[in-house]
N, C-alpha and C. Protein backbone atom coordinates (compact mmCIF):
# COMPACT_ATOMS: atom_id res chain seq x y z
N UNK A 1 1.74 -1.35 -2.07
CA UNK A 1 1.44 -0.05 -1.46
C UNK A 1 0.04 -0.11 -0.85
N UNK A 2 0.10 0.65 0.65
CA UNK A 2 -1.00 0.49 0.94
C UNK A 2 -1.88 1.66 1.02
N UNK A 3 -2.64 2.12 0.66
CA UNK A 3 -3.66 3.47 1.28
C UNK A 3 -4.74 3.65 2.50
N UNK A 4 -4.26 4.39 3.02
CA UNK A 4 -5.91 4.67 4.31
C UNK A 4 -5.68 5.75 4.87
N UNK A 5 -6.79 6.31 4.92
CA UNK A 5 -7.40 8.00 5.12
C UNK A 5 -6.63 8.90 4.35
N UNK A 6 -6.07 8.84 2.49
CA UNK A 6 -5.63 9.35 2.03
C UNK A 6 -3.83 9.41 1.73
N UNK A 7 -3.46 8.30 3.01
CA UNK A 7 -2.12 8.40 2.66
C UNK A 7 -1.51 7.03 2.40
N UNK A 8 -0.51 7.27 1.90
CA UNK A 8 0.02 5.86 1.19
C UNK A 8 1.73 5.39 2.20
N UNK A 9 0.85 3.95 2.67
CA UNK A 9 2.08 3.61 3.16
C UNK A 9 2.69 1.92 2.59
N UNK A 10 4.10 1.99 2.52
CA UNK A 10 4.55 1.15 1.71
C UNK A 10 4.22 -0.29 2.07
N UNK A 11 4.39 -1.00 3.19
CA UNK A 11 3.53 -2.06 3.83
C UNK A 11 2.79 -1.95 5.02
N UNK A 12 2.16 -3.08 5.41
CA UNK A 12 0.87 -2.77 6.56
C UNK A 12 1.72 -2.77 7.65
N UNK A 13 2.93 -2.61 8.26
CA UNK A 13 3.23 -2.75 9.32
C UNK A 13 3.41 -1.08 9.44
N UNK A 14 4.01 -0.63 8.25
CA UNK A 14 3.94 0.96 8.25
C UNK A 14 2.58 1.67 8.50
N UNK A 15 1.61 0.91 7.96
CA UNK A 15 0.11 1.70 8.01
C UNK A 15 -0.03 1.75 9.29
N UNK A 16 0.28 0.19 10.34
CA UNK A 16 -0.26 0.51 11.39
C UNK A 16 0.34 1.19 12.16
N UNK A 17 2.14 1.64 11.59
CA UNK A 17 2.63 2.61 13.03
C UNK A 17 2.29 3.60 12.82
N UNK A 18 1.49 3.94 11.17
CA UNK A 18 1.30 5.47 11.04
C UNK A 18 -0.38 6.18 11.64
N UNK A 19 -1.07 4.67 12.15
CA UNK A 19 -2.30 5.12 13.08
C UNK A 19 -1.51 5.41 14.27
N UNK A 20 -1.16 4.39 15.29
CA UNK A 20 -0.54 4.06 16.84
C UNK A 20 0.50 4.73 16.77
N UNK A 21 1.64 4.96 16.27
CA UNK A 21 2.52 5.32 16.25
C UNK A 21 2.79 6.62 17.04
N UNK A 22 4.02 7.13 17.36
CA UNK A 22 4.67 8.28 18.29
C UNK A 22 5.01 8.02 19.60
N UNK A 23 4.99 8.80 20.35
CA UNK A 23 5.57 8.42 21.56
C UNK A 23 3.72 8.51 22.59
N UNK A 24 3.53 9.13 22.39
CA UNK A 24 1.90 9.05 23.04
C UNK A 24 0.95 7.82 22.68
N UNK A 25 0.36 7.57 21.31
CA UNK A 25 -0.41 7.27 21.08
C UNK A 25 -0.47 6.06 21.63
N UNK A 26 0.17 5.08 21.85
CA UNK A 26 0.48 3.54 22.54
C UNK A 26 -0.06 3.36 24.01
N UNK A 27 0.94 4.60 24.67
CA UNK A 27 0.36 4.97 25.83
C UNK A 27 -0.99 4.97 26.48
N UNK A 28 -1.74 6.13 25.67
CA UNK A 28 -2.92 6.42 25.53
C UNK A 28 -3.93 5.12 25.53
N UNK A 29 -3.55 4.61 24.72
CA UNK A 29 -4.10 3.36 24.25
C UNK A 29 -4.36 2.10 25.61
N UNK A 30 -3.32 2.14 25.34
CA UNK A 30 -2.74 1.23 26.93
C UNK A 30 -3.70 1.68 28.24
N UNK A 31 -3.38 3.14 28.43
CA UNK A 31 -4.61 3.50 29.58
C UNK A 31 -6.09 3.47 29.78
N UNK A 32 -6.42 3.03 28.28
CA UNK A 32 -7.82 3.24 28.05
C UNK A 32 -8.43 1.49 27.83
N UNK A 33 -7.24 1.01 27.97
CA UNK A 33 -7.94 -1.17 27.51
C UNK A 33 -8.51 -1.25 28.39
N UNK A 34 -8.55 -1.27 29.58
CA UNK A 34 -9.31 -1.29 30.56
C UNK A 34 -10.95 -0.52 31.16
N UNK A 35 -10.24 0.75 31.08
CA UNK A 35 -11.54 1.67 31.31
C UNK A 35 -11.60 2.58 30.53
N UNK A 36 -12.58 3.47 30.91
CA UNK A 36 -13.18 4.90 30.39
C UNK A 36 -12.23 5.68 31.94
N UNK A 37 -11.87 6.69 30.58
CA UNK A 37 -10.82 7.98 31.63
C UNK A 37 -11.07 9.33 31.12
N UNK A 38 -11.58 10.35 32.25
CA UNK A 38 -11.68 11.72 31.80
C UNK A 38 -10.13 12.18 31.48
N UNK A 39 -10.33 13.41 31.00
CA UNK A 39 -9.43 13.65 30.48
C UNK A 39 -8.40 13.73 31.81
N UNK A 40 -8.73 14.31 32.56
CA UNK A 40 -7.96 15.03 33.66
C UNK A 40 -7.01 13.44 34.63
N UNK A 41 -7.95 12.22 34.28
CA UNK A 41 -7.55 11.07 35.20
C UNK A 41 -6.28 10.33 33.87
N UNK A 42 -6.50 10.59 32.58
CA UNK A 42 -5.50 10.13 31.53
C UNK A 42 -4.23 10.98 31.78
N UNK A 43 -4.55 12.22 31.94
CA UNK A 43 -3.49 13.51 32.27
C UNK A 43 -2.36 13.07 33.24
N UNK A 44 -3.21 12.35 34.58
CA UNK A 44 -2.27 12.11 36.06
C UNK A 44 -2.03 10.48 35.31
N UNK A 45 -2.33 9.59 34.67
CA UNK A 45 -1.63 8.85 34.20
C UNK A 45 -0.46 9.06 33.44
N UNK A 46 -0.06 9.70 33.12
CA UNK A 46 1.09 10.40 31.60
C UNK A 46 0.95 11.65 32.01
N UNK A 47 1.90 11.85 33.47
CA UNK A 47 2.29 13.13 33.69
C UNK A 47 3.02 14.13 33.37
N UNK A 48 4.24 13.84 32.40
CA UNK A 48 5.27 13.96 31.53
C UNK A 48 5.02 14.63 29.70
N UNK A 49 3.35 14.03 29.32
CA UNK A 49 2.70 14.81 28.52
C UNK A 49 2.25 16.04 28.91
N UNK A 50 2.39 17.05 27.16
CA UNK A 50 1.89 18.52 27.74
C UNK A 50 0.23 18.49 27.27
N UNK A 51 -0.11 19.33 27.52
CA UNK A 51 -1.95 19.27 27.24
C UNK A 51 -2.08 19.71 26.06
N UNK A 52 -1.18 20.04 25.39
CA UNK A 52 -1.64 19.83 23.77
C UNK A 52 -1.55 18.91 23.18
N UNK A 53 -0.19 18.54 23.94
CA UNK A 53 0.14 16.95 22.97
C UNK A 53 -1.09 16.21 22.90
N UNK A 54 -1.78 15.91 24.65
CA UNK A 54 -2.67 14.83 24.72
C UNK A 54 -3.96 14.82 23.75
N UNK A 55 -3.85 16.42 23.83
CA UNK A 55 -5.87 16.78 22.98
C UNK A 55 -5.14 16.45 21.73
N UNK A 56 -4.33 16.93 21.46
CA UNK A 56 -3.59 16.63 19.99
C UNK A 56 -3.63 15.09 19.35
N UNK A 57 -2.93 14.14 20.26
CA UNK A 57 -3.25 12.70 19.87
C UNK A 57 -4.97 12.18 20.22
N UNK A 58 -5.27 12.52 21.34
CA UNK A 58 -6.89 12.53 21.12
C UNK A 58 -7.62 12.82 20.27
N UNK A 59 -7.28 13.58 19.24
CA UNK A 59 -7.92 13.93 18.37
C UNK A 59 -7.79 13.25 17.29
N UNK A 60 -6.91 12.85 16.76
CA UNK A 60 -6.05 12.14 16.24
C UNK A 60 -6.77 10.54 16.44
N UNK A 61 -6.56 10.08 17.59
CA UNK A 61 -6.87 8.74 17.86
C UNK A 61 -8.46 9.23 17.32
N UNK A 62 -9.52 9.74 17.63
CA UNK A 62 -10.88 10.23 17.48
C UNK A 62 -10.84 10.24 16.40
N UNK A 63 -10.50 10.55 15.20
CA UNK A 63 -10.62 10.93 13.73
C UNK A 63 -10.12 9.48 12.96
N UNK A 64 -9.23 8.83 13.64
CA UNK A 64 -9.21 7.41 13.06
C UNK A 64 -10.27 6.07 13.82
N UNK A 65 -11.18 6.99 14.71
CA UNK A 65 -12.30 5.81 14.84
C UNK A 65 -11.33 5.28 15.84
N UNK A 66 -10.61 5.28 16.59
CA UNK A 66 -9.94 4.13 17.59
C UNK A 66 -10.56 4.71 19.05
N UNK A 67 -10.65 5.88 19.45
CA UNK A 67 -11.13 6.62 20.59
C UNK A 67 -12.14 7.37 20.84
N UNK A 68 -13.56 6.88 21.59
CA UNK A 68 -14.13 7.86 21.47
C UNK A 68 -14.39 9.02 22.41
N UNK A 69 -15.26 9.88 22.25
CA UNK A 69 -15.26 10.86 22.82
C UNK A 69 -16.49 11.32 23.32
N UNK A 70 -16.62 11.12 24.62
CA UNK A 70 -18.26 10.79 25.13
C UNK A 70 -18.36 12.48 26.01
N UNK A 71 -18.98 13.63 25.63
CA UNK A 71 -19.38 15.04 26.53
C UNK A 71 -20.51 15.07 27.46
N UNK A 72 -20.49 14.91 28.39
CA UNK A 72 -22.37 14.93 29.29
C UNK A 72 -21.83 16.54 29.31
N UNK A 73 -22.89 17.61 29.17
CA UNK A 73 -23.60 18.41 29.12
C UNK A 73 -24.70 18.83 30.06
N UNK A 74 -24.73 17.67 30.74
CA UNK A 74 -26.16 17.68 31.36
C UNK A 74 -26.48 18.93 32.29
N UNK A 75 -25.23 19.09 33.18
CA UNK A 75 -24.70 19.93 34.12
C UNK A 75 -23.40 20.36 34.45
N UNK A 76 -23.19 21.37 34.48
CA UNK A 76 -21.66 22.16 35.01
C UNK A 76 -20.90 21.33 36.07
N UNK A 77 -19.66 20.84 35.98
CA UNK A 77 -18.71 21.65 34.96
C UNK A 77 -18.85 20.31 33.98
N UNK A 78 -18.63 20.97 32.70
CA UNK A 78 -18.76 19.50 31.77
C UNK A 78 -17.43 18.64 32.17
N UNK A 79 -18.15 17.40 31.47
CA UNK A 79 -17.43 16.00 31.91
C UNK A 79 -17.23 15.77 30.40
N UNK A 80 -16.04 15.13 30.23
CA UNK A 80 -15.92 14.67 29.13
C UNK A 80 -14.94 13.01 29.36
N UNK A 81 -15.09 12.28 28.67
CA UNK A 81 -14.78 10.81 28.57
C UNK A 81 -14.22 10.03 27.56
N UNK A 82 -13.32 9.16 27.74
CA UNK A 82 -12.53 8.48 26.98
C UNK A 82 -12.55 7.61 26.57
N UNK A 83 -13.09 6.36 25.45
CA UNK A 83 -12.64 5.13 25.78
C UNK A 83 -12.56 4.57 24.40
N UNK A 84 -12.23 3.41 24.41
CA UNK A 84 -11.42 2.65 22.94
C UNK A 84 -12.89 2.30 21.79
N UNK A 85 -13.35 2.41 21.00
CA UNK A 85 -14.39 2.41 19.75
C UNK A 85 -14.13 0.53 20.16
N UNK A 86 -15.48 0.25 19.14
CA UNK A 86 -15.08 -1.44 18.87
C UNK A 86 -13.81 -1.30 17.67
N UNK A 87 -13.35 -0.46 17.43
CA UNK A 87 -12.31 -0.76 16.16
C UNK A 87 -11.15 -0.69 16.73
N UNK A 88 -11.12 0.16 17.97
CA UNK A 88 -10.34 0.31 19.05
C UNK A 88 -9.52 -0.43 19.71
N UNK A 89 -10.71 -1.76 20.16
CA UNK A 89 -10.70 -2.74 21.06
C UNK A 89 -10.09 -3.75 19.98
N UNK A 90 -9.76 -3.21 18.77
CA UNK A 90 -8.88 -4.80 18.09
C UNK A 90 -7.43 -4.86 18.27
N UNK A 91 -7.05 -3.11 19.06
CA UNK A 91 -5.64 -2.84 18.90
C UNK A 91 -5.23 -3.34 20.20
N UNK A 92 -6.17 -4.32 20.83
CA UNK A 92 -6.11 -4.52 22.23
C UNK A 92 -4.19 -5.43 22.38
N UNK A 93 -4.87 -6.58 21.60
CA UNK A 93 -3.56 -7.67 21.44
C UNK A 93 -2.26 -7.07 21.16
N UNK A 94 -2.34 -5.80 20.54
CA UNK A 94 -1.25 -5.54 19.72
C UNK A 94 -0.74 -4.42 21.20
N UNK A 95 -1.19 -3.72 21.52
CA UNK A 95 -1.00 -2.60 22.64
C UNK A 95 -0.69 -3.71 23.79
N UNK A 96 -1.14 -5.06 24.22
CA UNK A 96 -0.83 -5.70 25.37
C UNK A 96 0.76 -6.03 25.17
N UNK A 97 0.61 -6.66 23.92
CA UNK A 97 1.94 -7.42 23.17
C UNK A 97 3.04 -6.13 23.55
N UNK A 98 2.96 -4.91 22.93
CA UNK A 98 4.06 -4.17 23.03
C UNK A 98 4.52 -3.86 24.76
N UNK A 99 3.77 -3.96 25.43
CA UNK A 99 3.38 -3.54 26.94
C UNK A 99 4.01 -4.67 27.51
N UNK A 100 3.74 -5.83 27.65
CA UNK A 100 4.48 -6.68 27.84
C UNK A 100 5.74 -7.28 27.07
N UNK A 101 6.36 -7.30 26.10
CA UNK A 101 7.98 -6.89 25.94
C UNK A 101 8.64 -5.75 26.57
N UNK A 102 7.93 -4.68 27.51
CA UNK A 102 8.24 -4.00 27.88
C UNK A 102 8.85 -4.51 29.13
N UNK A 103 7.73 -5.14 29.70
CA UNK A 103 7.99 -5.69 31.26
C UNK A 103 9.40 -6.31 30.85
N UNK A 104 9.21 -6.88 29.74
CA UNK A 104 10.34 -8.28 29.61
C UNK A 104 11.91 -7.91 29.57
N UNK A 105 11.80 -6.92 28.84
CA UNK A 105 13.44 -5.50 28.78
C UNK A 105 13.39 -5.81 30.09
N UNK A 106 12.76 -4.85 30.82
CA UNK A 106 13.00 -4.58 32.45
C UNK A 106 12.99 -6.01 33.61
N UNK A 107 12.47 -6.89 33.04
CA UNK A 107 13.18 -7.67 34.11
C UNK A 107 14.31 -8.74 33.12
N UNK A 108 14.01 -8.51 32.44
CA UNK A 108 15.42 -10.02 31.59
C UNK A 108 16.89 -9.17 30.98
N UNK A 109 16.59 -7.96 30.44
CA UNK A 109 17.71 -7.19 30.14
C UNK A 109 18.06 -6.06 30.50
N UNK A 110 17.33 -5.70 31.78
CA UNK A 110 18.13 -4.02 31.90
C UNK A 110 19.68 -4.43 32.36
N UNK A 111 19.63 -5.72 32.98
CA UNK A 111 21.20 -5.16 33.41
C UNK A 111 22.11 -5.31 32.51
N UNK A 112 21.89 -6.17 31.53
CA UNK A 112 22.74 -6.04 30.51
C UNK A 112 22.74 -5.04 29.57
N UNK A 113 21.67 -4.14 29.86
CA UNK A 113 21.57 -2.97 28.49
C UNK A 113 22.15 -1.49 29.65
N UNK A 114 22.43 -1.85 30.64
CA UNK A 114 23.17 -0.61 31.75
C UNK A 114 24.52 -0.56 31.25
């Protein structure tokens, strides 16, 4: 049994779908290996998410240390910013890996899965 941030999951493959896991959080992830994204430029990436969901898993990703959350203040209208923590950047391999079996469905088996 494993524990982290209070909850108990039965092996580590469970722990880690119960950080990444859902239909967003991967996503998210995925958009951010690369760069820093305001909220509004993650939004027109994952147009199909509603704006709770996103602040919802943002928050989420933020509270497990994987995403951070950068506000300038400096001047109107605030800016706010996205990007992967160094604890973040370890889920890199694992978010490429799933991303690419993706490609691999779509070009080696969609026609057989039609």
């Amino acid at each position: 049994m494993y524990q982290y941030k209070g909850k108990e999951y039965p092996c580590c493959a469970s722990l880690t779908m119960g950080v990444i896991g859902g239909k967003w959080k991967t996503v998210i992830l995925y958009h951010l290996i690369n760069k820093t994204l305001r909220y509004n430029e993650l939004r027109k990436e994952m147009p199909t998410v509603t704006e709770r969901t996103l602040s919802l898993q943002l928050k989420t990703l933020e509270d497990d240390g994987i995403v951070k959350r950068k506000v300038y203040t400096s001047k109107p209208p605030l800016k706010v910013e996205y990007s992967l923590t160094d604890f973040g950047k370890t889920l890199i391999p694992i978010i490429q890996s799933i991303a690419d079996w993706g490609v691999y469905v779509v070009e080696q088996k969609s026609e057989t899965l039609a």
